[in-house]
Protein backbone atom coordinates (compact mmCIF):
# COMPACT_ATOMS: atom_id res chain seq x y z
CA UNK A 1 164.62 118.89 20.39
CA UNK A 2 162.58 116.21 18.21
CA UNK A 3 160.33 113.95 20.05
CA UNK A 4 161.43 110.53 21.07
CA UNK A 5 160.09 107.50 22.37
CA UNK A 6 162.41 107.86 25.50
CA UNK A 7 161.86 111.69 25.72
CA UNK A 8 158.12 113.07 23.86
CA UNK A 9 157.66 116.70 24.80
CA UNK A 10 153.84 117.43 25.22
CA UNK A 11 153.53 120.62 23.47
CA UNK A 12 155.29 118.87 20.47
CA UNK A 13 153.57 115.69 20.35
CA UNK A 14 150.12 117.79 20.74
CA UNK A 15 150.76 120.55 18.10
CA UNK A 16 151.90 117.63 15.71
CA UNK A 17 148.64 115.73 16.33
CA UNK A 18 146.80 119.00 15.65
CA UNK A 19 148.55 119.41 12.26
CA UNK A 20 147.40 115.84 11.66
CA UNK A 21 144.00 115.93 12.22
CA UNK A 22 143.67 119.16 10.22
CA UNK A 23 145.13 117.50 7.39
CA UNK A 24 143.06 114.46 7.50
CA UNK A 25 139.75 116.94 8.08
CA UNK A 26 140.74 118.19 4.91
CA UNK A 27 139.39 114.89 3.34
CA UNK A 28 141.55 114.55 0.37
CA UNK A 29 144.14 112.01 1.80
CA UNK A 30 144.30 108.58 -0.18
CA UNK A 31 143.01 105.76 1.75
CA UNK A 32 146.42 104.57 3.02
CA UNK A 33 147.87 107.68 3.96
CA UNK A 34 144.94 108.18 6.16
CA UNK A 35 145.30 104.80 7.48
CA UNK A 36 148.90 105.94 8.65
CA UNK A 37 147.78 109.18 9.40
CA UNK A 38 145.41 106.92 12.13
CA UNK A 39 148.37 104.82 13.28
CA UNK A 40 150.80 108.12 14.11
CA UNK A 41 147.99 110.01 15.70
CA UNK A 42 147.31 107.31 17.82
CA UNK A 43 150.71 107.25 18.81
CA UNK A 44 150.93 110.79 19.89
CA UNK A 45 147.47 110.37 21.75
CA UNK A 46 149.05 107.82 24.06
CA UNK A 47 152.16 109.50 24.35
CA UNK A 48 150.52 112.67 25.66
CA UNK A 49 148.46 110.24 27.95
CA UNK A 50 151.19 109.40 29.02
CA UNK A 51 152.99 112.29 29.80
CA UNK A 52 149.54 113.60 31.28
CA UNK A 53 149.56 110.67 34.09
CA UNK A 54 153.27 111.09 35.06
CA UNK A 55 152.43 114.49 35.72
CA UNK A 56 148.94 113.69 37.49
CA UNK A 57 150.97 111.20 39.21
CA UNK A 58 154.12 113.79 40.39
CA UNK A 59 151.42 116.31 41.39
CA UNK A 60 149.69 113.48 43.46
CA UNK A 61 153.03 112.74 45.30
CA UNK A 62 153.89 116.57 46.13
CA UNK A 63 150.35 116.95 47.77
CA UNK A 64 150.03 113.18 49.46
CA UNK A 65 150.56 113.59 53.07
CA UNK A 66 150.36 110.64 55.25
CA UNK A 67 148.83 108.37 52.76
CA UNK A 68 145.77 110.54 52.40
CA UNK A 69 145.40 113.37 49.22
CA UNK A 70 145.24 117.01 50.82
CA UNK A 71 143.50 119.45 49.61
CA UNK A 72 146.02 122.18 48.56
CA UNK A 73 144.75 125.18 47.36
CA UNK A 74 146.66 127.67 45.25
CA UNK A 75 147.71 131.27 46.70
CA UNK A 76 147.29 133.99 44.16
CA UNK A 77 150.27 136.03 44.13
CA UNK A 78 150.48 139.28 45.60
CA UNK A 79 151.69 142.16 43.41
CA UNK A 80 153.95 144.76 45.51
């Protein structure tokens, strides 16, 4: 599924910014390519920002118990 403003999958958006900023490492991009190189990688950092705080945000609500953060601590699963 291609990443949309409505709909940017993390892995996506982060592997493309990866490809990015090995190409521009590379260091033989004209001037203006980089330039929009910039602009789209910014765009991917905020959109994995973003998806970063919804989930913050959704793991916040699951563990919020009368207005107060618990401490939740994970159980290790038990092979049988």
């Amino acid at each position: 599924m291609p990443r949309t403003k409505k709909n940017p999958d993390f892995e996506a958006s982060l592997g493309e910014l990866e490809q990015l900023v090995n190409r521009m490492e590379q260091g033989d991009m004209p001037l203006a390519d980089a330039l929009q190189a910039f602009e789209q990688g910014i765009a991917l950092t905020r959109d994995c920002q973003a998806i970063l705080d919804q989930a913050e945000q959704k793991v916040r609500q699951l563990v919020e118990k009368d207005g107060e953060l618990q401490t939740v601590p994970f159980q290790e699963r038990e092979d049988s």
